[in-house]
PDB file of N, CA and C in Angstrom:
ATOM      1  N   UNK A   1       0.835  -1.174   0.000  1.00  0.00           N
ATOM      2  CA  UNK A   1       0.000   0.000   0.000  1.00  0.00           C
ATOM      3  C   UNK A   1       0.886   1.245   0.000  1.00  0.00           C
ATOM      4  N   UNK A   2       0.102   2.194  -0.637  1.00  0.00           N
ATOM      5  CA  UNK A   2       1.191   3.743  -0.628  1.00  0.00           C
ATOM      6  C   UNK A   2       0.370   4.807  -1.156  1.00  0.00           C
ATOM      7  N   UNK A   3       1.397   5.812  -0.755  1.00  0.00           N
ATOM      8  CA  UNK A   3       0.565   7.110  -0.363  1.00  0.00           C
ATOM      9  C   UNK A   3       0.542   7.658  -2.052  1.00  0.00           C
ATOM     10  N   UNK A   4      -0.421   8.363  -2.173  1.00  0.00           N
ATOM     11  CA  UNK A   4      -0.121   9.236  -2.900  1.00  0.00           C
ATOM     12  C   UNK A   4      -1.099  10.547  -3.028  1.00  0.00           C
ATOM     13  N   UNK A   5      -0.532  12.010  -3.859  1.00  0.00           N
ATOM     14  CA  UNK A   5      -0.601  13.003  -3.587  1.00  0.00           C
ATOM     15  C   UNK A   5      -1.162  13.627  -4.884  1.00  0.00           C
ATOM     16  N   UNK A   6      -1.946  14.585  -4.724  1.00  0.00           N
ATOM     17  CA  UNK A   6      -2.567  15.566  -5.919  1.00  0.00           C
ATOM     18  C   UNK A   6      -2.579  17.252  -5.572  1.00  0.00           C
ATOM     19  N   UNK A   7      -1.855  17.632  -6.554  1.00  0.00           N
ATOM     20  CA  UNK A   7      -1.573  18.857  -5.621  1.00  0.00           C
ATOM     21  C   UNK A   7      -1.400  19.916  -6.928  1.00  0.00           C
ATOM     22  N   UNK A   8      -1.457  21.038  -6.651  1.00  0.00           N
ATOM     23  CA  UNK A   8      -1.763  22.137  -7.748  1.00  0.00           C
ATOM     24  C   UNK A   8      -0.208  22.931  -7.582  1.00  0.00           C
ATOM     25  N   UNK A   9       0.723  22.475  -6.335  1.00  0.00           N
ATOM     26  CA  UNK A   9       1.924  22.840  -6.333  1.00  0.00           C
ATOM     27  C   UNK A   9       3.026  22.486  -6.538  1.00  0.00           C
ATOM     28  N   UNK A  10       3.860  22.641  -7.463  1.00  0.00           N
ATOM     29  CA  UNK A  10       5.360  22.056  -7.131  1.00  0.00           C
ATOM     30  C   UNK A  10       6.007  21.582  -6.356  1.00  0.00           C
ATOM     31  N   UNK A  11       6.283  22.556  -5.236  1.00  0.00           N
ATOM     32  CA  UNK A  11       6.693  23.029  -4.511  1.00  0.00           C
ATOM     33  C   UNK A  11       6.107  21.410  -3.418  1.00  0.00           C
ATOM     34  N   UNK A  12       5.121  21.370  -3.505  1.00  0.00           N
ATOM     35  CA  UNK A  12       4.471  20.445  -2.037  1.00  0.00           C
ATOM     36  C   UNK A  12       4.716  19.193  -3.027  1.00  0.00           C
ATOM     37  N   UNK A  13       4.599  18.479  -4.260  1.00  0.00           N
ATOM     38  CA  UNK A  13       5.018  17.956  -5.213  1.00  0.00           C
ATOM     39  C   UNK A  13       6.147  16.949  -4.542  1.00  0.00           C
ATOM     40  N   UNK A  14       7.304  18.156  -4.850  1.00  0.00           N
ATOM     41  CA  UNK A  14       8.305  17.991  -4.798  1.00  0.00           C
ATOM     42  C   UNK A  14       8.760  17.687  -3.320  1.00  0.00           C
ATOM     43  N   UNK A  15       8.191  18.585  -2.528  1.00  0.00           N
ATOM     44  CA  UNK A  15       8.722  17.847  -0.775  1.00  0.00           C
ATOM     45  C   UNK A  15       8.138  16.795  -0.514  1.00  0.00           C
ATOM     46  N   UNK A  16       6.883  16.135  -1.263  1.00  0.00           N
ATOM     47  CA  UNK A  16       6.376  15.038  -0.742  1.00  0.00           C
ATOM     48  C   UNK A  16       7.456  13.907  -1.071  1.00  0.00           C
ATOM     49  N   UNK A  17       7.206  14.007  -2.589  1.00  0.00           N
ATOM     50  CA  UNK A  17       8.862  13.064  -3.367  1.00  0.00           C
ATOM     51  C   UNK A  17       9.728  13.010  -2.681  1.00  0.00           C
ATOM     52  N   UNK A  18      10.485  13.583  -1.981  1.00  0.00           N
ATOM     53  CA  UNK A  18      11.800  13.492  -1.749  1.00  0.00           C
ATOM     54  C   UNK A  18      11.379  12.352   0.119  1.00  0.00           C
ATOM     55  N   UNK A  19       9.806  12.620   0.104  1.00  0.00           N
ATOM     56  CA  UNK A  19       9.579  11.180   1.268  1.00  0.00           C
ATOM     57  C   UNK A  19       9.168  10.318   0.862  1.00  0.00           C
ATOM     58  N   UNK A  20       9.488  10.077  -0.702  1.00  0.00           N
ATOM     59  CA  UNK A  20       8.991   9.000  -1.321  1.00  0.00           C
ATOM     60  C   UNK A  20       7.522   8.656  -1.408  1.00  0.00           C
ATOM     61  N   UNK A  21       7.088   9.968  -1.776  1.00  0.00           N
ATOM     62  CA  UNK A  21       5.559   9.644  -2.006  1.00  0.00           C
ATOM     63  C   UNK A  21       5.153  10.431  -3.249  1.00  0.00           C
ATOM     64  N   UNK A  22       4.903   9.463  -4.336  1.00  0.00           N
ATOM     65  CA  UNK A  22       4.432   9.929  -5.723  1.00  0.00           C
ATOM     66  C   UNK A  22       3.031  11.076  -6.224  1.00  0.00           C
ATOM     67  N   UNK A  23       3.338  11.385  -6.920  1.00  0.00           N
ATOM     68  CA  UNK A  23       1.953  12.186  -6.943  1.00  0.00           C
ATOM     69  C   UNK A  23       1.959  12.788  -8.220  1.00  0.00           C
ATOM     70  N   UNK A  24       1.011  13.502  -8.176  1.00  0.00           N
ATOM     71  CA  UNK A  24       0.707  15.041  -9.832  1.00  0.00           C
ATOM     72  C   UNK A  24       0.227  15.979  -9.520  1.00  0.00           C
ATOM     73  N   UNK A  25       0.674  17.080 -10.156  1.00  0.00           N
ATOM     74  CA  UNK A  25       0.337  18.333  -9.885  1.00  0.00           C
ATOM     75  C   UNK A  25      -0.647  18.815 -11.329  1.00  0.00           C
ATOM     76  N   UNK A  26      -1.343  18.954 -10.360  1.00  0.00           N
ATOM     77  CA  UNK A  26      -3.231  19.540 -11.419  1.00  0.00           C
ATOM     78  C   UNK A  26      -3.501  20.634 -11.252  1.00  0.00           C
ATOM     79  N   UNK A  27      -3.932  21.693 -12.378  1.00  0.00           N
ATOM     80  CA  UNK A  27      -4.130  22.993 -11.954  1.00  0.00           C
ATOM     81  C   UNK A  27      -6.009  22.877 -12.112  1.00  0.00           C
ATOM     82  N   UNK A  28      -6.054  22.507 -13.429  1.00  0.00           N
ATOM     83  CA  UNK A  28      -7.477  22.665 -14.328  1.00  0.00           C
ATOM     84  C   UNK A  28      -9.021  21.586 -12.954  1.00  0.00           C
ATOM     85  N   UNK A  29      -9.721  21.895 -13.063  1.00  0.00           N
ATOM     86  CA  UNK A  29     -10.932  20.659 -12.855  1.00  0.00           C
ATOM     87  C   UNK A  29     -10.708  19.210 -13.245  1.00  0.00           C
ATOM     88  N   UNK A  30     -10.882  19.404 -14.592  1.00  0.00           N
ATOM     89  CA  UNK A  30     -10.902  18.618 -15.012  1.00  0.00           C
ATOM     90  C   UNK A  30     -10.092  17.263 -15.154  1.00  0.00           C
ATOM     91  N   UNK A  31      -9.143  17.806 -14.659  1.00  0.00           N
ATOM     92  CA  UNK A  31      -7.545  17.199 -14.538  1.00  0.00           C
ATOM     93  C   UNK A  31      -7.838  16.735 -12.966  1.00  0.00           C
ATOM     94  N   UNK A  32      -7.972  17.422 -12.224  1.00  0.00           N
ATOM     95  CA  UNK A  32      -7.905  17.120 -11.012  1.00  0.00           C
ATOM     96  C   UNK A  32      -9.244  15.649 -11.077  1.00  0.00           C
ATOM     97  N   UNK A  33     -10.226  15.682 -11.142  1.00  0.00           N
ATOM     98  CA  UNK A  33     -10.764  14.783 -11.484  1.00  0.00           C
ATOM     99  C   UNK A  33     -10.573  13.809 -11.806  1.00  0.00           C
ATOM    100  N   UNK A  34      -9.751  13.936 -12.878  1.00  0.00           N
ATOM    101  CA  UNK A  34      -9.181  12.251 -13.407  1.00  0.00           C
ATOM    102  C   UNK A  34      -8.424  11.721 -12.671  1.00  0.00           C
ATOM    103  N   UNK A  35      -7.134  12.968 -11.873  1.00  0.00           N
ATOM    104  CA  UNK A  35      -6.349  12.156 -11.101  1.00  0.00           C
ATOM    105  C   UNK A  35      -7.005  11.670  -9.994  1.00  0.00           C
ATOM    106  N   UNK A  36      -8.406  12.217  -9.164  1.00  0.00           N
ATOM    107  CA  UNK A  36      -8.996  11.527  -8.046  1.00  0.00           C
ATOM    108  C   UNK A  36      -9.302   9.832  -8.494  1.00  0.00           C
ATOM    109  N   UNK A  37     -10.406  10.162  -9.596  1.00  0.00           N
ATOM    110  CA  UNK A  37     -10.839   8.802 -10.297  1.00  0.00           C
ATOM    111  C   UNK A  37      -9.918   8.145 -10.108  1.00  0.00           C
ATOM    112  N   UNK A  38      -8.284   8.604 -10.777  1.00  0.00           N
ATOM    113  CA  UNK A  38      -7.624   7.618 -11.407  1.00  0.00           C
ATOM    114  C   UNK A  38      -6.960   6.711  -9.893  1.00  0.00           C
ATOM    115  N   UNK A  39      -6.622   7.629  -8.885  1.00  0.00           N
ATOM    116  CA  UNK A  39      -6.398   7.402  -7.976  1.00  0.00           C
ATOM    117  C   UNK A  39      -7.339   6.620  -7.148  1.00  0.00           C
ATOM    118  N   UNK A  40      -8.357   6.698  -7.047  1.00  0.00           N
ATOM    119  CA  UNK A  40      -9.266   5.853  -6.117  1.00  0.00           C
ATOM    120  C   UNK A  40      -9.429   4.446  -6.915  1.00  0.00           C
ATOM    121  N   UNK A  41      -9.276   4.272  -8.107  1.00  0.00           N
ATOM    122  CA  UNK A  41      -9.587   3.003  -8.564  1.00  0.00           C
ATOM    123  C   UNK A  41      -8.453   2.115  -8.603  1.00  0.00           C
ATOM    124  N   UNK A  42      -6.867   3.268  -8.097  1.00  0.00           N
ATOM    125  CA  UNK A  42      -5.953   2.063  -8.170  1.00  0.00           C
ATOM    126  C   UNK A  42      -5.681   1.216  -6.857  1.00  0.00           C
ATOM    127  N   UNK A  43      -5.683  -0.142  -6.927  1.00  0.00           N
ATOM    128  CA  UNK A  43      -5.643  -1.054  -5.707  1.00  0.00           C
ATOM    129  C   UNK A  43      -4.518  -0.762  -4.719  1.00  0.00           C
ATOM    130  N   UNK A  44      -3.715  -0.183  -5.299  1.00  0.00           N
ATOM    131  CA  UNK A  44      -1.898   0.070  -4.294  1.00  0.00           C
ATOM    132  C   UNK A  44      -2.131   1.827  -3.642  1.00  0.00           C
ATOM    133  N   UNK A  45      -3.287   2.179  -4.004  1.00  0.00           N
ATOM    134  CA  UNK A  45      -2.986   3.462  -3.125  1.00  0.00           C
ATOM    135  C   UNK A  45      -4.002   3.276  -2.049  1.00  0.00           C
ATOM    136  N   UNK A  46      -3.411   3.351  -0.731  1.00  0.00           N
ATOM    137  CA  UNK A  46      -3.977   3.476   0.367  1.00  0.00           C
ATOM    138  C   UNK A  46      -4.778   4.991   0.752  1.00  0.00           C
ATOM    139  N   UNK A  47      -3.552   5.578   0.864  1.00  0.00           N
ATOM    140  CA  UNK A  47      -3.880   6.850   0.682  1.00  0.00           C
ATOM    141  C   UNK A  47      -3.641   8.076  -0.196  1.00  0.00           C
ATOM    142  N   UNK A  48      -4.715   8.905   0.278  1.00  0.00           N
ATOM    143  CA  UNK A  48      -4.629  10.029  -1.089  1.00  0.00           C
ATOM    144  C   UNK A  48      -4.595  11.274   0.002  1.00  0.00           C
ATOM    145  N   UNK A  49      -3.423  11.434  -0.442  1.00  0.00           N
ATOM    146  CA  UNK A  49      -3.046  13.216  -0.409  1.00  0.00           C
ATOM    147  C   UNK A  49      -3.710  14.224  -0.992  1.00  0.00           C
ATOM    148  N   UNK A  50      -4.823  15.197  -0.980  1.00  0.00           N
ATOM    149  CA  UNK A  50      -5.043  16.044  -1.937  1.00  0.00           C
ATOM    150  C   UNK A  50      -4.717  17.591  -1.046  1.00  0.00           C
ATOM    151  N   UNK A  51      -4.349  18.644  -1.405  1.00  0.00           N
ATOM    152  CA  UNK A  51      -4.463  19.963  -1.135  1.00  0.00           C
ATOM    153  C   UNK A  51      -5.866  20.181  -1.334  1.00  0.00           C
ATOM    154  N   UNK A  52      -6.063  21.005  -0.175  1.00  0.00           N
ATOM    155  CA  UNK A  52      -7.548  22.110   0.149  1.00  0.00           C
ATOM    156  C   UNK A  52      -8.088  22.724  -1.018  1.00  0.00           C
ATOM    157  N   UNK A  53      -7.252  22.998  -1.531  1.00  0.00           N
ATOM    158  CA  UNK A  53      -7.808  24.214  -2.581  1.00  0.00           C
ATOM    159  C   UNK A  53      -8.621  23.592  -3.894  1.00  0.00           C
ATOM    160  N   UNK A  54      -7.836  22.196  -4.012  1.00  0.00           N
ATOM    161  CA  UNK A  54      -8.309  21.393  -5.298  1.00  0.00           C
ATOM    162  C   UNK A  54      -9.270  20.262  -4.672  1.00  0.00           C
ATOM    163  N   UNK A  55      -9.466  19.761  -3.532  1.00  0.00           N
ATOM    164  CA  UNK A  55     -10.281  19.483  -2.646  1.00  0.00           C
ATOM    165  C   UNK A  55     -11.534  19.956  -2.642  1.00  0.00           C
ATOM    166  N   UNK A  56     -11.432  21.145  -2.695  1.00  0.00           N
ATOM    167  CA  UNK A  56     -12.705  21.884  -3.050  1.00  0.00           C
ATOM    168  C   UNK A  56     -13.477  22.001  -3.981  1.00  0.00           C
ATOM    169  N   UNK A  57     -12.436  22.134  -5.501  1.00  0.00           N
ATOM    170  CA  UNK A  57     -13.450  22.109  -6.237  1.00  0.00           C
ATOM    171  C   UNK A  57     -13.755  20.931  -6.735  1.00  0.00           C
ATOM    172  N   UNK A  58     -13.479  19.486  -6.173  1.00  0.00           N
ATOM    173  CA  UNK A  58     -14.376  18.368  -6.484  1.00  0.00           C
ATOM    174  C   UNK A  58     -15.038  18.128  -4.875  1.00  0.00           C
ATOM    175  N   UNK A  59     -15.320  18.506  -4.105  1.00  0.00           N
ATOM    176  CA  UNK A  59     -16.444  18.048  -3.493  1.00  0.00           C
ATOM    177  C   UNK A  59     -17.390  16.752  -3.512  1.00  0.00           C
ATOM    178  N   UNK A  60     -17.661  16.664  -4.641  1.00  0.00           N
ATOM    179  CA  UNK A  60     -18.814  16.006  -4.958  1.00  0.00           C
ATOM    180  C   UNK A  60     -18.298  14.499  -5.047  1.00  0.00           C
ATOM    181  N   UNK A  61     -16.675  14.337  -5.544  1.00  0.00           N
ATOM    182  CA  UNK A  61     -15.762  13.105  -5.540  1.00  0.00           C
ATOM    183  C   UNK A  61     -15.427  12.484  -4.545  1.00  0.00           C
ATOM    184  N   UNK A  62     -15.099  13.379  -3.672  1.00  0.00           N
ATOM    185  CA  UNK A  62     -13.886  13.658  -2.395  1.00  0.00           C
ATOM    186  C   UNK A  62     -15.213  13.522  -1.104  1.00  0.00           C
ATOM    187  N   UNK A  63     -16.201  13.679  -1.038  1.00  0.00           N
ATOM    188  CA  UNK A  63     -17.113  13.354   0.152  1.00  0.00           C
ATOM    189  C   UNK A  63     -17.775  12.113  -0.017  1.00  0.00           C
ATOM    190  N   UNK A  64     -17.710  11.263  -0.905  1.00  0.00           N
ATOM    191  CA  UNK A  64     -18.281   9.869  -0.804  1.00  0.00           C
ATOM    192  C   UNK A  64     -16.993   8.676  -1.178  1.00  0.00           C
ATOM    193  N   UNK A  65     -15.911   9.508  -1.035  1.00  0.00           N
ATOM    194  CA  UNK A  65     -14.363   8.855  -0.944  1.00  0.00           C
ATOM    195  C   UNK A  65     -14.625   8.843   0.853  1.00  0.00           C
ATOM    196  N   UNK A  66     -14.312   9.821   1.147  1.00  0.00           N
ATOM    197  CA  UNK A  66     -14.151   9.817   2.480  1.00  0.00           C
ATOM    198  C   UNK A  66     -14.897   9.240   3.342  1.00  0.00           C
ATOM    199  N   UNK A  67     -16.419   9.316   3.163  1.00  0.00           N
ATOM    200  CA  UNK A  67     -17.580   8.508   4.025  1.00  0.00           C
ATOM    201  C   UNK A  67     -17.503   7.289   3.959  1.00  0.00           C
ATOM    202  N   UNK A  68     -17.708   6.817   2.608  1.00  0.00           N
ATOM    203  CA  UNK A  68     -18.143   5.104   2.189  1.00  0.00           C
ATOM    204  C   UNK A  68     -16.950   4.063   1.619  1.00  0.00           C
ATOM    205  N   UNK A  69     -15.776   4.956   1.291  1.00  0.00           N
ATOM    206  CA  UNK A  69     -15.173   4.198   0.421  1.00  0.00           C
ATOM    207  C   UNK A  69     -14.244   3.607   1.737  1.00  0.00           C
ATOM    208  N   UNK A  70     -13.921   2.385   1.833  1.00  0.00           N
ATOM    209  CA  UNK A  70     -12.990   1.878   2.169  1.00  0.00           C
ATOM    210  C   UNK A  70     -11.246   2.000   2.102  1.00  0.00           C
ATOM    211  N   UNK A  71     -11.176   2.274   1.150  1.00  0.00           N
ATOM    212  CA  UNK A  71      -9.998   2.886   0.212  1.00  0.00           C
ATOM    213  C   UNK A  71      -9.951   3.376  -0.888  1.00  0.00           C
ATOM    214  N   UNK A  72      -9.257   4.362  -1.078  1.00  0.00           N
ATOM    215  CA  UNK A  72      -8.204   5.004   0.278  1.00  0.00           C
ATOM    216  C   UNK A  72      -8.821   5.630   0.553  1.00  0.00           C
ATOM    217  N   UNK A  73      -8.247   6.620   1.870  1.00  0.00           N
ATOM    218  CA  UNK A  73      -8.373   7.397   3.030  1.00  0.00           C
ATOM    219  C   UNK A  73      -7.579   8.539   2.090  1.00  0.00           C
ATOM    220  N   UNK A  74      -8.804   9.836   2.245  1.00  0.00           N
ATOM    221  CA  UNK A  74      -8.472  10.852   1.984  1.00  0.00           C
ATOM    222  C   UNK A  74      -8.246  11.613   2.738  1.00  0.00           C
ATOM    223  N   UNK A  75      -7.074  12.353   2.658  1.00  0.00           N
ATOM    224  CA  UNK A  75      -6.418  13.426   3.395  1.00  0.00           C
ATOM    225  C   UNK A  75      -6.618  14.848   3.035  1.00  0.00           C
ATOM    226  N   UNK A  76      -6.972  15.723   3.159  1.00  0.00           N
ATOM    227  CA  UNK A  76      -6.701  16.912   2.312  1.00  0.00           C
ATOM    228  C   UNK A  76      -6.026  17.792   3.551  1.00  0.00           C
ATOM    229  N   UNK A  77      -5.062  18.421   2.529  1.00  0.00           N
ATOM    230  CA  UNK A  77      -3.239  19.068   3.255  1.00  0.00           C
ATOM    231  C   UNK A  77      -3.562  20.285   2.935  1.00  0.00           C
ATOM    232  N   UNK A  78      -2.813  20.810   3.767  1.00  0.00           N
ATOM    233  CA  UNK A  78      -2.775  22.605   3.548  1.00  0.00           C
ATOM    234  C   UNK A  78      -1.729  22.907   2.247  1.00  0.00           C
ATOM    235  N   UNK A  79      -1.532  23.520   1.680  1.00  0.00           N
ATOM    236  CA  UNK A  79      -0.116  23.939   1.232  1.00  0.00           C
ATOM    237  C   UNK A  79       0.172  25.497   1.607  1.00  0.00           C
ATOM    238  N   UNK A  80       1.289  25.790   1.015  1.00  0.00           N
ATOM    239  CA  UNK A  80       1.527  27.020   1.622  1.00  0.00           C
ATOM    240  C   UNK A  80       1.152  28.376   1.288  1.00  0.00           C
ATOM    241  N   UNK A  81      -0.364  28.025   0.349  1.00  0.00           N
ATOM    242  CA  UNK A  81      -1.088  29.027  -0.084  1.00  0.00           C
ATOM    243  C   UNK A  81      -2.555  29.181   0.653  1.00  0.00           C
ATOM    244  N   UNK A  82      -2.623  28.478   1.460  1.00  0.00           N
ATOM    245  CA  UNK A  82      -3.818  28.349   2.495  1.00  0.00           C
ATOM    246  C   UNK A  82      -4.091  28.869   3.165  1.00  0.00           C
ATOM    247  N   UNK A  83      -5.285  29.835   3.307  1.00  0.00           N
ATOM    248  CA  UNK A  83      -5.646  30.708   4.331  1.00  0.00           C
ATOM    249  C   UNK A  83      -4.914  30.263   5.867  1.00  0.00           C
ATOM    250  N   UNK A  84      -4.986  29.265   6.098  1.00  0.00           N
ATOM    251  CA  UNK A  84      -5.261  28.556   7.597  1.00  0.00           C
ATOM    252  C   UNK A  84      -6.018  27.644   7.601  1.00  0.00           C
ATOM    253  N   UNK A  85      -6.301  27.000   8.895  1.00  0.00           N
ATOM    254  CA  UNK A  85      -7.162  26.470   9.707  1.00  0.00           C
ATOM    255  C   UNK A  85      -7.641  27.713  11.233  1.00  0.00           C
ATOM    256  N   UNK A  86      -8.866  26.435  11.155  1.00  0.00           N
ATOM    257  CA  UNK A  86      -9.208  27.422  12.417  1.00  0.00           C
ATOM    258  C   UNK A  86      -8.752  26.453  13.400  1.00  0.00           C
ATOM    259  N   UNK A  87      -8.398  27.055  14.807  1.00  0.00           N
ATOM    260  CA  UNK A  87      -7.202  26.607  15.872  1.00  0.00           C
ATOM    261  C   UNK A  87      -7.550  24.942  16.174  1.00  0.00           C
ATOM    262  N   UNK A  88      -8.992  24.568  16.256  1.00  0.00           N
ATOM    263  CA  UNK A  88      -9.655  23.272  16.524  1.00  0.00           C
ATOM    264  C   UNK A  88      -9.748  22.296  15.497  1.00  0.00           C
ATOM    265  N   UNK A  89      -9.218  22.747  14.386  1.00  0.00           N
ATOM    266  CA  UNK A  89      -9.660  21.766  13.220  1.00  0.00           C
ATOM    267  C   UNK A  89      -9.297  20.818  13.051  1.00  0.00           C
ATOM    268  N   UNK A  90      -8.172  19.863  13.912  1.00  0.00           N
ATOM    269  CA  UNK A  90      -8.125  18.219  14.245  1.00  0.00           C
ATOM    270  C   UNK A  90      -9.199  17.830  15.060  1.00  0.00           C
ATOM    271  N   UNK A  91      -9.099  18.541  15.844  1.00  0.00           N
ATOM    272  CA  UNK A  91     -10.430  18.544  17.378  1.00  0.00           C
ATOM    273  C   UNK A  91     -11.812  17.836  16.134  1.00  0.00           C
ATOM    274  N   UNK A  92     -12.481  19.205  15.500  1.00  0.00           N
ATOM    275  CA  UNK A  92     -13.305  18.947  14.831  1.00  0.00           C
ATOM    276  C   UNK A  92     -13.187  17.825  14.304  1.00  0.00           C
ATOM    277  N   UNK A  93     -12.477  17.990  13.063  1.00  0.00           N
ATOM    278  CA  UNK A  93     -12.648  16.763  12.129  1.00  0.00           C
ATOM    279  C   UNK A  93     -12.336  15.362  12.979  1.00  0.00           C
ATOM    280  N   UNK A  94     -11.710  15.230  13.466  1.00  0.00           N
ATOM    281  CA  UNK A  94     -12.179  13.910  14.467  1.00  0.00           C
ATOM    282  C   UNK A  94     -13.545  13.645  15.035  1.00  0.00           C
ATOM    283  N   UNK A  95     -13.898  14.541  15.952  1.00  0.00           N
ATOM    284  CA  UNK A  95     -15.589  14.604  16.069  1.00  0.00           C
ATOM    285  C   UNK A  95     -16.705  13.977  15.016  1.00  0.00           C
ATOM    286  N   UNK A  96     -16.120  15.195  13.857  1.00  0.00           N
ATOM    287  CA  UNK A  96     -16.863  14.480  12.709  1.00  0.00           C
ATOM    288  C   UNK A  96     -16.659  13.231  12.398  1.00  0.00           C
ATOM    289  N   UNK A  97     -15.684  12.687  12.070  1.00  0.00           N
ATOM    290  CA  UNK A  97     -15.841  11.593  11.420  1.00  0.00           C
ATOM    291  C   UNK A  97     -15.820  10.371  12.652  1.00  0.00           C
ATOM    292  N   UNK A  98     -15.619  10.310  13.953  1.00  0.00           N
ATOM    293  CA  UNK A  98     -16.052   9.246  14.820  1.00  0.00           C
ATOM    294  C   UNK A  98     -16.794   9.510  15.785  1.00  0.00           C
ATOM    295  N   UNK A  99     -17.540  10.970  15.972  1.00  0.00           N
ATOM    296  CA  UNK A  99     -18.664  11.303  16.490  1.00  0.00           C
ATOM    297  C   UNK A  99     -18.141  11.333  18.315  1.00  0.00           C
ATOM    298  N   UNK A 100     -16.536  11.566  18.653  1.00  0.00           N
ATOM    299  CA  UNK A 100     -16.216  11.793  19.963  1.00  0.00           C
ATOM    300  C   UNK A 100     -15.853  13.306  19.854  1.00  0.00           C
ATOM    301  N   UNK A 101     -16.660  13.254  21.292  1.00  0.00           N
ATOM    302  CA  UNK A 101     -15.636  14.938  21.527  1.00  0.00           C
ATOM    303  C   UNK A 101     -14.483  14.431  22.620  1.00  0.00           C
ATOM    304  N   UNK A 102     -13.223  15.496  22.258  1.00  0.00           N
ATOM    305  CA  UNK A 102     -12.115  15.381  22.569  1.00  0.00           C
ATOM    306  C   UNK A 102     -12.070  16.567  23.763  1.00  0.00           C
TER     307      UNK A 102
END
């Protein structure tokens, strides 16, 4: 099993690589799309790396990855063009997805 990454940056691209974790950098929709598809249907990726920003604009991919699908486990990463988080947002998203408060 292995990680891999979709990202609209070089830059995060490239630091993931060098921990040995493969990926593509997508600017367009449409692109980003295929690499989710292409990514969720392959059997060797456990997990999927995506950045926030491109995260967003598939929604509609990326929330019934995360709920129902077994594999992989989607991640979505900040990069270093990201507003932030707000201070709780492990807190939260744990909540959410196993329904404990911390």
């Amino acid at each position: 099993m292995k990680y891999f990454v979709i990202t609209d940056s070089t830059d995060t691209q490239v630091g993931l690589r060098l921990a040995g974790i493969e990926g593509v950098v997508v600017r367009e929709e449409p692109l980003v799309r295929a690499a989710i598809q292409t990514a969720a249907a392959d059997p060797d990726i456990a997990v999927l790396l995506i950045t926030e920003k491109l995260a967003a604009l598939c929604q509609d991919l990326i929330a019934p990855l995360k709920l129902t699908a077994q594999r992989p486990l989607v991640v979505e990463i900040p990069d270093r063009h990201s507003a932030g988080r707000a201070p709780d947002s492990i807190t939260r998203y744990i909540r959410e997805a196993i329904g404990v408060k911390l």
